[in-house]
N, C-alpha and C. Protein backbone atom coordinates (compact mmCIF):
# COMPACT_ATOMS: atom_id res chain seq x y z
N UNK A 1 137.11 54.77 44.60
CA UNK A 1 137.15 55.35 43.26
C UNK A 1 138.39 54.86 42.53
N UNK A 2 138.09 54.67 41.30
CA UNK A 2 138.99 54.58 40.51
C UNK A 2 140.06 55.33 40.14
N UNK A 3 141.50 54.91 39.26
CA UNK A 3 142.38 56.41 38.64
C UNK A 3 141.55 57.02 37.79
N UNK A 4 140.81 55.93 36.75
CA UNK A 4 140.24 56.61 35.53
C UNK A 4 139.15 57.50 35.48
N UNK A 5 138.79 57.63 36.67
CA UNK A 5 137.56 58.19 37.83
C UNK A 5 138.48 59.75 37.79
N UNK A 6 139.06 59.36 38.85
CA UNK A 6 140.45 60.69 39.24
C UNK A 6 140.69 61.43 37.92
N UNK A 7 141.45 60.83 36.93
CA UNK A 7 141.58 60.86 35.59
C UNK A 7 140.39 62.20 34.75
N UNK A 8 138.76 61.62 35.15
CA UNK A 8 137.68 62.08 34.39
C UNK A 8 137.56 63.40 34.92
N UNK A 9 137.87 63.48 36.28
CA UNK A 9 137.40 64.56 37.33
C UNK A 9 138.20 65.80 36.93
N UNK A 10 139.04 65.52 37.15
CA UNK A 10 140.59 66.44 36.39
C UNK A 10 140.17 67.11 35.40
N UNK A 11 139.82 65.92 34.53
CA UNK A 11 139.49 66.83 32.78
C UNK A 11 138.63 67.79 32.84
N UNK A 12 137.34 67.24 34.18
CA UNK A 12 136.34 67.91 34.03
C UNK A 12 136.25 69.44 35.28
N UNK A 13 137.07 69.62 35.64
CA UNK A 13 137.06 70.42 36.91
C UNK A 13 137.47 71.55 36.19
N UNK A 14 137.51 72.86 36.85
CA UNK A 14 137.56 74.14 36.44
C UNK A 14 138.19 74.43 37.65
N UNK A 15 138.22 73.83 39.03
CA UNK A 15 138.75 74.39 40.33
C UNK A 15 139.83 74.12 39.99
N UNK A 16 141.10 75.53 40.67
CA UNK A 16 142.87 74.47 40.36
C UNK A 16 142.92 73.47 41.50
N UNK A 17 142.22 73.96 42.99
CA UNK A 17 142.33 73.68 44.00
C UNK A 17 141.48 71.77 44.14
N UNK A 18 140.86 71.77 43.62
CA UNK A 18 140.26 70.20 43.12
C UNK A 18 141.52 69.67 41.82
N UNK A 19 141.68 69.88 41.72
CA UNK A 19 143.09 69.49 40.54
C UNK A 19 144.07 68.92 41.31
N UNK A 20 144.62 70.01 41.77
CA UNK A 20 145.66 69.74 43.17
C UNK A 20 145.45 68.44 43.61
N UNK A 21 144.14 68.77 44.58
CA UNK A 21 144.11 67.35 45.09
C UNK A 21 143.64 66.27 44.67
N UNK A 22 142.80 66.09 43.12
CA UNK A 22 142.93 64.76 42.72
C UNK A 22 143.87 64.09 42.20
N UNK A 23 145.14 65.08 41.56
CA UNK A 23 146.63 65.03 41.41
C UNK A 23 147.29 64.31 42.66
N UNK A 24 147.26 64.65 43.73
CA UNK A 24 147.16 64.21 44.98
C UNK A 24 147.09 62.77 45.30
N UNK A 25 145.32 62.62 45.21
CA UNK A 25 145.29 61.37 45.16
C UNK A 25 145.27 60.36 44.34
N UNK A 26 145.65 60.37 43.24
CA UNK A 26 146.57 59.64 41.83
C UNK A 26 147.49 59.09 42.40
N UNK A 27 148.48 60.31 42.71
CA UNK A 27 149.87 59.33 43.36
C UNK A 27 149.66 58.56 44.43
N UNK A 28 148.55 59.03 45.43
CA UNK A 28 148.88 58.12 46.60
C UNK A 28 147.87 56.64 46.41
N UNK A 29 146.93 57.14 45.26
CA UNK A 29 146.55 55.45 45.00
C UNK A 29 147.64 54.54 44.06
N UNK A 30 148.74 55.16 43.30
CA UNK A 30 149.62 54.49 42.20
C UNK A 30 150.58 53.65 43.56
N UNK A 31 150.78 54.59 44.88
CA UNK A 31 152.09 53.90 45.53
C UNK A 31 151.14 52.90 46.21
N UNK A 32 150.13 52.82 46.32
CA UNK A 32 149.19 52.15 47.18
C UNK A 32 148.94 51.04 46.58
N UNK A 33 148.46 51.07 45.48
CA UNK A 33 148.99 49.86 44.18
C UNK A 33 149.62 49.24 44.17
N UNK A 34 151.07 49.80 44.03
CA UNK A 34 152.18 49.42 43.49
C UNK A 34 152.97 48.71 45.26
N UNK A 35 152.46 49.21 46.28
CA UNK A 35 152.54 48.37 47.54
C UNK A 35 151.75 47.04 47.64
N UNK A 36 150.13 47.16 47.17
CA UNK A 36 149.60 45.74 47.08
C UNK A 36 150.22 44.70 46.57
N UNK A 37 150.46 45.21 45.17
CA UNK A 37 151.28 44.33 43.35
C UNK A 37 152.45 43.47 44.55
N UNK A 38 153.18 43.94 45.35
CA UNK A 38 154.35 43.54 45.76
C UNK A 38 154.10 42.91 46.93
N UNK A 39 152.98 43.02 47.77
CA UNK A 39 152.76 41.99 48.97
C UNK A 39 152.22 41.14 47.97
N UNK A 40 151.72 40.90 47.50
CA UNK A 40 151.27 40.07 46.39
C UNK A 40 152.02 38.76 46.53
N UNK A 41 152.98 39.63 45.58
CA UNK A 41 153.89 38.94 44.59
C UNK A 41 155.05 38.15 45.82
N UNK A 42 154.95 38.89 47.01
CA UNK A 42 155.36 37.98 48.21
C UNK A 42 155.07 37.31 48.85
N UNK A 43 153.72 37.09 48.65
CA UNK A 43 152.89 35.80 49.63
C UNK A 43 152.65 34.77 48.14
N UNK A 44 153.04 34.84 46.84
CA UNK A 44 152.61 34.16 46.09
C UNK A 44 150.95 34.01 45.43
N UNK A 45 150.55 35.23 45.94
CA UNK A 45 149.42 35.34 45.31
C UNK A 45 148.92 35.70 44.10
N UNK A 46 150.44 36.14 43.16
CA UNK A 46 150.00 37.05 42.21
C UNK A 46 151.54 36.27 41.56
N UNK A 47 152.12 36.70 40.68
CA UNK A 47 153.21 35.61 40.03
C UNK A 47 153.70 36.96 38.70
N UNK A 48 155.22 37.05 39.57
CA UNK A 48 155.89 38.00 38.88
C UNK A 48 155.42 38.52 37.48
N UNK A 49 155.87 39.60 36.82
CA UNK A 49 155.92 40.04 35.49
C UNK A 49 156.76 39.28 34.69
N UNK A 50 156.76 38.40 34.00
CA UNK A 50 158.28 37.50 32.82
C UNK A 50 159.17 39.10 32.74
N UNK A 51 160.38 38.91 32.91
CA UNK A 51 161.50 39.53 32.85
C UNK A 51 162.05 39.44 31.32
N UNK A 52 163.46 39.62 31.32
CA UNK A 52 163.80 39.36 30.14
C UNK A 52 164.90 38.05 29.93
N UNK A 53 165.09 37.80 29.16
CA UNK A 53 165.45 36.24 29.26
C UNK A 53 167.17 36.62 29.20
N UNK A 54 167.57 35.67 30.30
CA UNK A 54 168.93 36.12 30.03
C UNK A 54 170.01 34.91 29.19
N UNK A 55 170.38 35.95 28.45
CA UNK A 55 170.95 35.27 26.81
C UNK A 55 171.97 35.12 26.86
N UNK A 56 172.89 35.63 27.57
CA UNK A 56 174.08 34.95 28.27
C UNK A 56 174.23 33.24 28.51
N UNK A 57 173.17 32.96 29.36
CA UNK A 57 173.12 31.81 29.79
C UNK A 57 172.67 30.60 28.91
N UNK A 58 171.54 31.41 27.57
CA UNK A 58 171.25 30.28 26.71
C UNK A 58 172.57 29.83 25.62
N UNK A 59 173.03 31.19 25.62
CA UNK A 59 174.55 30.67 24.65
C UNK A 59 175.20 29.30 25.13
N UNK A 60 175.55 29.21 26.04
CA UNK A 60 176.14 28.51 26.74
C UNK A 60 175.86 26.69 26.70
């Protein structure tokens, strides 16, 4: 399932106790994510975010 899934369920639930835990599992799919994004980005499969340019160095 999706967040925006998680997201719909939430809006649509009336249980607190289903809230809870799709609250729940939001975060543990965001760190689960945000663990893929970064093996990723370490085997070269995926290619950083552009940063910000450092302007220090273009003065120069």
């Amino acid at each position: 399932m999706g967040i925006g899934n998680y997201g719909t369920a939430i809006a649509a639930s009336i249980r607190r106790d289903l809230v809870v835990e799709y609250s729940r599992l939001l975060a543990e799919i965001g760190t689960f994510s945000d663990d893929g994004a970064e093996l990723m980005i370490k085997n070269q499969w995926l290619e950083k975010i552009p940063g910000a340019v450092e302007r220090d160095s273009l003065i120069k």
